[in-house]
N, C-alpha and C. Protein backbone atom coordinates (compact mmCIF):
# COMPACT_ATOMS: atom_id res chain seq x y z
N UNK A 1 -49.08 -6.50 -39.68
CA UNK A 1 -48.53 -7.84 -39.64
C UNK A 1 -48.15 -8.26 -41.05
N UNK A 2 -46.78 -8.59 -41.23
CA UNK A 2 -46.55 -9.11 -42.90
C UNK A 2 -47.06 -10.45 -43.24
N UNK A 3 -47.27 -10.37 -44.25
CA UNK A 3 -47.87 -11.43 -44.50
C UNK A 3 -46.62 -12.70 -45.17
N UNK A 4 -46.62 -14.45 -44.85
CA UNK A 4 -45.63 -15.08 -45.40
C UNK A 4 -45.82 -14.89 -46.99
N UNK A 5 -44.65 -14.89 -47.81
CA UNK A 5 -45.07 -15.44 -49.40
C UNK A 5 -43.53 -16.56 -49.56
N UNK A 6 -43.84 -17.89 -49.64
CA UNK A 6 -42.66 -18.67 -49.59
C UNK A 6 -43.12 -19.29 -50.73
N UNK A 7 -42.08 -19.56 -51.70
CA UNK A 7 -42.49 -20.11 -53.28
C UNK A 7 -41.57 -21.61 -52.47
N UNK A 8 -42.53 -22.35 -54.17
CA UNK A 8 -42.38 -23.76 -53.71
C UNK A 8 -40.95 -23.68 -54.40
N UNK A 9 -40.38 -25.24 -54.15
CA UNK A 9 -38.93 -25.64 -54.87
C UNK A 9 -39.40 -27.20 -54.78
N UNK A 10 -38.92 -27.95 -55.43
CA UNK A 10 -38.58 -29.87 -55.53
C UNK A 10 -39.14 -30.38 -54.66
N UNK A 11 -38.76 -29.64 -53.26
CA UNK A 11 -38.79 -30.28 -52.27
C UNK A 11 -39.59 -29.49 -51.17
N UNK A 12 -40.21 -28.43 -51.33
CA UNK A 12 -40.82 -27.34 -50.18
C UNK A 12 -41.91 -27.31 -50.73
N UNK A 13 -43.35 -26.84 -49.81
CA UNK A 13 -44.99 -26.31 -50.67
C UNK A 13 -44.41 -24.96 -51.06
N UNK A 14 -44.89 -24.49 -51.38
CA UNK A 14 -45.62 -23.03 -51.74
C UNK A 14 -46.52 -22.72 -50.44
N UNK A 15 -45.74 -21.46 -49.45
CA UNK A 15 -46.73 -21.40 -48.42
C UNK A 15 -47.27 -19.52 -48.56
N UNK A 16 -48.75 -19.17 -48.45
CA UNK A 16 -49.07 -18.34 -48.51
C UNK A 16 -49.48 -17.83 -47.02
N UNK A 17 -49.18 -16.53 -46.87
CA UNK A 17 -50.45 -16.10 -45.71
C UNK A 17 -51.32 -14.87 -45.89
N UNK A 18 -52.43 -15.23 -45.68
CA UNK A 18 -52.95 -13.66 -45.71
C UNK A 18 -53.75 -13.48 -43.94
N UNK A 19 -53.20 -12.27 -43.94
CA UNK A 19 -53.90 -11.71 -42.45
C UNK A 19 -55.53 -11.13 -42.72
N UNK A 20 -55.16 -10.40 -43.70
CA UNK A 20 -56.65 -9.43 -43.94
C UNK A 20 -57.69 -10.81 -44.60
N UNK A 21 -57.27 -11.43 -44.57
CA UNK A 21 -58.51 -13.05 -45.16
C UNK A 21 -58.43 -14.25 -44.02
N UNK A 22 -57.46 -13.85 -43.45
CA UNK A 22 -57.47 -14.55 -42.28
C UNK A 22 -57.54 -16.53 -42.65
N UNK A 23 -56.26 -16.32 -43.65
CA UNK A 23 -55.90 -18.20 -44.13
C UNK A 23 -54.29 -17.81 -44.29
N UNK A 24 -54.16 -19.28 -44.63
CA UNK A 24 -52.99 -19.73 -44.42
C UNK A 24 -53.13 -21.04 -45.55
N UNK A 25 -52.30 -20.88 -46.39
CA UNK A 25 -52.35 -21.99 -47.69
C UNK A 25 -50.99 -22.72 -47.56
N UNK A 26 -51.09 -23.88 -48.03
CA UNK A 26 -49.80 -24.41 -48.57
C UNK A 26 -50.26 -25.72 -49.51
N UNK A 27 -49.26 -25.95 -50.60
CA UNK A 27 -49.42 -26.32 -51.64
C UNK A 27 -47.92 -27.14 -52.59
N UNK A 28 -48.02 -28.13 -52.66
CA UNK A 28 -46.78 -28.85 -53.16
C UNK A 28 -46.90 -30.42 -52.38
N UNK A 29 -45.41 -30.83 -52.72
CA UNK A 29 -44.78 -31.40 -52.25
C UNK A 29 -43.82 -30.83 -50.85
N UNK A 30 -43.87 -31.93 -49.60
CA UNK A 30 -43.35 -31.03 -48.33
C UNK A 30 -41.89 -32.42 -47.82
N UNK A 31 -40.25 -32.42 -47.92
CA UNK A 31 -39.63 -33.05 -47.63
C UNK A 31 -38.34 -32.24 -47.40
N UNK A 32 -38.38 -30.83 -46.69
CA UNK A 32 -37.43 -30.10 -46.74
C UNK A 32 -35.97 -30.73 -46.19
N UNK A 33 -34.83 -30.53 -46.84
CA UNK A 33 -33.17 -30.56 -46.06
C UNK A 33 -33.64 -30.30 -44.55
N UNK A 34 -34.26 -28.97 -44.13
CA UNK A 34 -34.03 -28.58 -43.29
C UNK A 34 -35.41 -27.96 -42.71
N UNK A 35 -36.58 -28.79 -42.13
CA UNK A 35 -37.66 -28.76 -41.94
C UNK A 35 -38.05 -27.11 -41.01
N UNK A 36 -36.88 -27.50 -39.99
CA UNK A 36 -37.01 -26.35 -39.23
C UNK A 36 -36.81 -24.80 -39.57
N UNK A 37 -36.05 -24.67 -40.88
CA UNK A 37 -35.83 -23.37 -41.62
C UNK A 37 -37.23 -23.18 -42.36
N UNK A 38 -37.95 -24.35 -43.10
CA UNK A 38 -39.05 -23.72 -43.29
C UNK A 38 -40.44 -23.44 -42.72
N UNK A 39 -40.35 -24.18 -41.41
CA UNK A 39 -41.73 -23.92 -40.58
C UNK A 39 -41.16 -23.11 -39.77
N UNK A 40 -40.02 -22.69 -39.65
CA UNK A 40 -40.28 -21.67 -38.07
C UNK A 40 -41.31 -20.64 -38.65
N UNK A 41 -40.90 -19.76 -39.41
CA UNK A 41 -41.90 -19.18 -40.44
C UNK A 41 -43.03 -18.73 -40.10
N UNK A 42 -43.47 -20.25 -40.40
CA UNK A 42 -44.91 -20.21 -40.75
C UNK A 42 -45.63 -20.53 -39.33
N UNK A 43 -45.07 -21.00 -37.94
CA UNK A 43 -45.22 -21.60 -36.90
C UNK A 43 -45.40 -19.42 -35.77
N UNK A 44 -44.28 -18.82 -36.40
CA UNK A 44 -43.70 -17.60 -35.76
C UNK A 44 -45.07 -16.99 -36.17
N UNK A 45 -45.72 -16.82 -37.74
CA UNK A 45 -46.63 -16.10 -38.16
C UNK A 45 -48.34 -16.47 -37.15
N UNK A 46 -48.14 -18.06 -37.18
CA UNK A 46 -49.27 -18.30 -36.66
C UNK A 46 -49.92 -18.04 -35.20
N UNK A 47 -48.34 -18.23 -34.21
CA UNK A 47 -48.76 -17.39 -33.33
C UNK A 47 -48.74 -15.87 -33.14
N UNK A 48 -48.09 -15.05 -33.90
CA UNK A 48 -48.53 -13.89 -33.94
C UNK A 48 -49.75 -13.64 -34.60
N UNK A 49 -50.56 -14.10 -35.44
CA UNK A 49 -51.75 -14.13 -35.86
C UNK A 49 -52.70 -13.96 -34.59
N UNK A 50 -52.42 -15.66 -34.14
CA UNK A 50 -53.59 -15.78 -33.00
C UNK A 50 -53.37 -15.15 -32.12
N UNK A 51 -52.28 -14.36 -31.21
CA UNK A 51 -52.36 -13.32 -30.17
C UNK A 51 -52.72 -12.18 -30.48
N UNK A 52 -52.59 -12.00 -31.75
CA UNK A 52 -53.02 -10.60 -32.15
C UNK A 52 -54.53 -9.89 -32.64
N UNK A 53 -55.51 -10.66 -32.13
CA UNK A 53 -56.93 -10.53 -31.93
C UNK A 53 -57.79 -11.76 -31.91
N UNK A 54 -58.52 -11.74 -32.04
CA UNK A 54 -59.74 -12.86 -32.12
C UNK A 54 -60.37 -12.95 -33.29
N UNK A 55 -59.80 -12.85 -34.57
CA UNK A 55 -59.89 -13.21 -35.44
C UNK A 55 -60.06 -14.71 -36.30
N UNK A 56 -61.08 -15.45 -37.08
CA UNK A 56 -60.90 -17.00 -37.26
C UNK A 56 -59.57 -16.74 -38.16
N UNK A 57 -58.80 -18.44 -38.45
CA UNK A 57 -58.06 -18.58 -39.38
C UNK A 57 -58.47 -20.22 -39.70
N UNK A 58 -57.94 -19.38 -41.07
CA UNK A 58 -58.33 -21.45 -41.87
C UNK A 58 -56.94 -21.48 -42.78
N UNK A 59 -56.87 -22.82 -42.06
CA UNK A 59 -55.48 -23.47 -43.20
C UNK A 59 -56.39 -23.98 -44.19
N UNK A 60 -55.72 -23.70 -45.81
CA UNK A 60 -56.17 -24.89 -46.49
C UNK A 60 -54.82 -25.10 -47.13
N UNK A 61 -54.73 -26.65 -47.22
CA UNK A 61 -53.52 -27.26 -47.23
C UNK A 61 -53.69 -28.46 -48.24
N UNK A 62 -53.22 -28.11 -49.50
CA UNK A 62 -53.06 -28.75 -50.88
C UNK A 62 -51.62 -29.66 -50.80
N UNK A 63 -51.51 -30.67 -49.57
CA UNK A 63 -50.15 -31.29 -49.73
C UNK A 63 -50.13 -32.56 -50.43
N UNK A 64 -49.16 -32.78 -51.38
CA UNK A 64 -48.92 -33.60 -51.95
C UNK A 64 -48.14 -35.02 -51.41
N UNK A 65 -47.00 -34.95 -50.86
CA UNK A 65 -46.19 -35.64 -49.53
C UNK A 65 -45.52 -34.86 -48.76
N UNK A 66 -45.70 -35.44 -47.34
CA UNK A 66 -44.95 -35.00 -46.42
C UNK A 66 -44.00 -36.12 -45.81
N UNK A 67 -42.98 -35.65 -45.65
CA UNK A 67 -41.69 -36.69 -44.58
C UNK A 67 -42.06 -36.48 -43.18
N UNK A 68 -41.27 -36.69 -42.77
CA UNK A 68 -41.58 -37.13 -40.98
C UNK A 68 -41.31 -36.21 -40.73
N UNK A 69 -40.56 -35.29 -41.00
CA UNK A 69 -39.69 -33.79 -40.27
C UNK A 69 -41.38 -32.90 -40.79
N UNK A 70 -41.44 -33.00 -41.53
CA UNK A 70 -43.32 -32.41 -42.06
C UNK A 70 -44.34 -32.79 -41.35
N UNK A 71 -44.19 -34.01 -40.62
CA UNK A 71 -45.57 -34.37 -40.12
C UNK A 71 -45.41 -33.49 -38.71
N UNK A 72 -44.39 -33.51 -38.46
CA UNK A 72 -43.80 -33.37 -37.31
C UNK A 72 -44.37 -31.60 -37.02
N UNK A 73 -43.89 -31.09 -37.91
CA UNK A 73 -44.15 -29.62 -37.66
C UNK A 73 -45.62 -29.24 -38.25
N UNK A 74 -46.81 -30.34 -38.82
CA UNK A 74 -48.14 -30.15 -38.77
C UNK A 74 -48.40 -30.49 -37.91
N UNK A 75 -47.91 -31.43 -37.11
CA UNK A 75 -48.20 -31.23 -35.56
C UNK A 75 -48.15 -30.11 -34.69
N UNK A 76 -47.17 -29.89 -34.66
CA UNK A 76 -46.56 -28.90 -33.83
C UNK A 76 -48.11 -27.29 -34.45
N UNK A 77 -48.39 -27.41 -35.83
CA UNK A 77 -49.10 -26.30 -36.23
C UNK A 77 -50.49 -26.82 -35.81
N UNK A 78 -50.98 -27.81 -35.43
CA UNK A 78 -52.34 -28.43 -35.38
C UNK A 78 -52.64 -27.71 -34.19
N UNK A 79 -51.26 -28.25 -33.09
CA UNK A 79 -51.19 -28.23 -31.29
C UNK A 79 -51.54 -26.73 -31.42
N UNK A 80 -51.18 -25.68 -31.89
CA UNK A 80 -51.29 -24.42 -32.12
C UNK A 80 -52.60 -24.00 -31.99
N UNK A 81 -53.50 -24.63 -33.49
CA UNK A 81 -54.67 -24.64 -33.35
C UNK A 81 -55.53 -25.32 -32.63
N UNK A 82 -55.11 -26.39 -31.84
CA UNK A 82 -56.07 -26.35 -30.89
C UNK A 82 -56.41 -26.18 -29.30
N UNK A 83 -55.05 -25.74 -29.41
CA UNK A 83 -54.71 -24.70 -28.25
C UNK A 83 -55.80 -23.12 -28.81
N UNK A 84 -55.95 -22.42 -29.44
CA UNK A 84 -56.65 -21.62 -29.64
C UNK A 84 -57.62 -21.56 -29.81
N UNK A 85 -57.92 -22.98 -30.28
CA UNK A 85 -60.15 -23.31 -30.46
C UNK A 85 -60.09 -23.79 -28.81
N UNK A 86 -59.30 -24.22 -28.37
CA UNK A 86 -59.43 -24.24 -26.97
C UNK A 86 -60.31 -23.50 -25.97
N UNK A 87 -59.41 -22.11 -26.71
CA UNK A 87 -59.86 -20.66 -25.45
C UNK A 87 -60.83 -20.08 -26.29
N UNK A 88 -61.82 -20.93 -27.49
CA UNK A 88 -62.72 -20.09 -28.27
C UNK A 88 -62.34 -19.69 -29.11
N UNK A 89 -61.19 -19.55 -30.01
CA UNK A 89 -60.78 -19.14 -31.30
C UNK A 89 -61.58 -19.84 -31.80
N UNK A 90 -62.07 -19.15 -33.36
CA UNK A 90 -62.57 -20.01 -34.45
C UNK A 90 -61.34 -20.51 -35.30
N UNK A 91 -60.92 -21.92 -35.56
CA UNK A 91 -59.82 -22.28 -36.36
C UNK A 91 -60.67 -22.88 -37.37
N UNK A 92 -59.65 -23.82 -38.58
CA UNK A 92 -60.57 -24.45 -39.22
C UNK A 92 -59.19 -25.17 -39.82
N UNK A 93 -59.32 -26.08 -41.00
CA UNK A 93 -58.35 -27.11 -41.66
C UNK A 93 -59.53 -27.37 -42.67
N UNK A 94 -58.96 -26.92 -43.91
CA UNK A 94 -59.73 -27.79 -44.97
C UNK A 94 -58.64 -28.17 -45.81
N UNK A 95 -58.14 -30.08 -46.16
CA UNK A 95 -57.34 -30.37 -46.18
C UNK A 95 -57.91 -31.22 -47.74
N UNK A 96 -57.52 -30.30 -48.57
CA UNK A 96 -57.42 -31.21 -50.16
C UNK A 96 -56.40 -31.97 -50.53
N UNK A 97 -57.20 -33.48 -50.88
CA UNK A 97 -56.03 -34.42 -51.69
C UNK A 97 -56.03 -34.43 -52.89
N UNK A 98 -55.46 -35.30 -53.61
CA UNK A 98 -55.82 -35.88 -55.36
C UNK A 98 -56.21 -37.53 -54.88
N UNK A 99 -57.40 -37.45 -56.05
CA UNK A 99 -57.82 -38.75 -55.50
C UNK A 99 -57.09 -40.01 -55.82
N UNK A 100 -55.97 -39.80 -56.84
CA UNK A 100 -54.76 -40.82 -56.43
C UNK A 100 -53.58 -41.01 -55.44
N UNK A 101 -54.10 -39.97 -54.69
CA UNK A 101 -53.03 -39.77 -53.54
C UNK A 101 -53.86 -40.34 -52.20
N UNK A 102 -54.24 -41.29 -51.97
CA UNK A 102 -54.76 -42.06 -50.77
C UNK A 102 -53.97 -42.39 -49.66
N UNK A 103 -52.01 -42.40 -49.76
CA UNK A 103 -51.70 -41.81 -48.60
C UNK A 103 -51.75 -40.66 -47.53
N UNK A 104 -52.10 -39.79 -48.48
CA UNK A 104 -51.88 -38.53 -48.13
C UNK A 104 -53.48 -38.26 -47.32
N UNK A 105 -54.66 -38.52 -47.77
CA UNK A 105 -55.96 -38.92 -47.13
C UNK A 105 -55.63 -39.54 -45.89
N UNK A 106 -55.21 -40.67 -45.72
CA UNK A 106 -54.92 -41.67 -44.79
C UNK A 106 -54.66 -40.30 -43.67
N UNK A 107 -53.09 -39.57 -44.24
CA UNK A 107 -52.72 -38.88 -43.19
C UNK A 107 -53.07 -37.92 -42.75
N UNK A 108 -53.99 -37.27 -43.57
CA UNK A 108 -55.16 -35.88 -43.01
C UNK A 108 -55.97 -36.72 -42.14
N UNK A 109 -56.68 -37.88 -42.38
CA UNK A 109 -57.49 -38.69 -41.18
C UNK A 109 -57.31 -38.69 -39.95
N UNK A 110 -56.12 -39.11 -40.16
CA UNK A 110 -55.01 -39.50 -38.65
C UNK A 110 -54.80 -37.88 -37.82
N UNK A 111 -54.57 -36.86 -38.64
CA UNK A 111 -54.46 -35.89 -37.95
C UNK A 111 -55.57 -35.21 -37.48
N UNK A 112 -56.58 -35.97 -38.48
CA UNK A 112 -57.94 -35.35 -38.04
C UNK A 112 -58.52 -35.67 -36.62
N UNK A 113 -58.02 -37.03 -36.45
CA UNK A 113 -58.69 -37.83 -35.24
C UNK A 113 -58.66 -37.28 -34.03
N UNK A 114 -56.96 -36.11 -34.25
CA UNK A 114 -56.07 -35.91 -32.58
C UNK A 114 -57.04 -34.09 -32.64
N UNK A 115 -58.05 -33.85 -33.76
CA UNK A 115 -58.35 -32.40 -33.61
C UNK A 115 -59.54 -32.39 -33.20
N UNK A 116 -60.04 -31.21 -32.30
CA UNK A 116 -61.56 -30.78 -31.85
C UNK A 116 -61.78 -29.81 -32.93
N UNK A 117 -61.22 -28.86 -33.58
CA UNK A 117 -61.86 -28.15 -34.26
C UNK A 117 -62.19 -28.23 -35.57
N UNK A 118 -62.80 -27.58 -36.46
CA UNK A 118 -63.46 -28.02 -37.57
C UNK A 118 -62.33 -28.39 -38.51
N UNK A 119 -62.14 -30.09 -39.30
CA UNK A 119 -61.37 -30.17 -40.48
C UNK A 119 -61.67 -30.78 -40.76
N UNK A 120 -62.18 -30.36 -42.45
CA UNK A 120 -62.66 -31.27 -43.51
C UNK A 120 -61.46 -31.98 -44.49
N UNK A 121 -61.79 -32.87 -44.85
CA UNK A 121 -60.87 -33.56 -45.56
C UNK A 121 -61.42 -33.53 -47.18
N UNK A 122 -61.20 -33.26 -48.16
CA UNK A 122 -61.91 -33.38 -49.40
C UNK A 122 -61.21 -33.42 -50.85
N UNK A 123 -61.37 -34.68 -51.30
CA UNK A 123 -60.72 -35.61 -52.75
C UNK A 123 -61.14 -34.46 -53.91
N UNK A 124 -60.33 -33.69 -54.34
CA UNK A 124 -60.08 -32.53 -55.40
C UNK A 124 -59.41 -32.89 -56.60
N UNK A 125 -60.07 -32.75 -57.84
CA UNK A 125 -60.12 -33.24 -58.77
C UNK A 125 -59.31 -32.42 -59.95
N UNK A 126 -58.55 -32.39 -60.35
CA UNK A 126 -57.93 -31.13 -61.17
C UNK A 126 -57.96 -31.68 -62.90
């Protein structure tokens, strides 16, 4: 299974994947032109991940802002995961902010609320 390596730009994270560690990173600022060119991606990888054994996976997700076309497709990646902690997958979300970024908290909360499986939220200090 290849693994994603998508470098950041202005306007995209930096998205990593590793299979053999079994995570999934992303990191930046998230307000792409074209939301759907950069999550199919990462949306295509995740379900080939999870059909392809019973393996856990953990996002950790260093986002700075997301637009609506972003929230939209962490949805769409959440529904993923909890469709799979569903049937017993181990998933996970550990979701770092900056502690001047208290929108961005707000919106890991909110996504936290709609999840059963494990996601921590935690103010990271650089």
């Amino acid at each position: 299974m290849n693994d994603l390596k998508i470098e950041s730009t202005q306007s995209t994270p930096a998205i990593c994947t590793s299979h053999a560690a079994g995570t999934l990173e992303m990191r930046g600022d998230s307000y792409p032109e074209n939301s759907f060119e950069l999550f199919s991606p990462v949306l295509d990888w995740i379900e080939r991940y999870l059909g392809a054994g019973d393996r856990p996976l953990t996002l950790n997700l260093y986002l700075l802002y997301l637009n609506t076309s972003s929230v939209k497709a962490m949805m769409d990646i959440f529904d993923m995961l909890e469709e799979a902690h569903g049937k017993g997958r181990q998933v996970a979300v550990n979701w770092f902010y900056d502690e001047q970024n208290e929108r961005v908290a707000e919106l890991a909360e909110e996504f936290k609320e709609d999840c059963t499986f494990p996601f921590s939220i935690s103010c990271r200090v650089e």
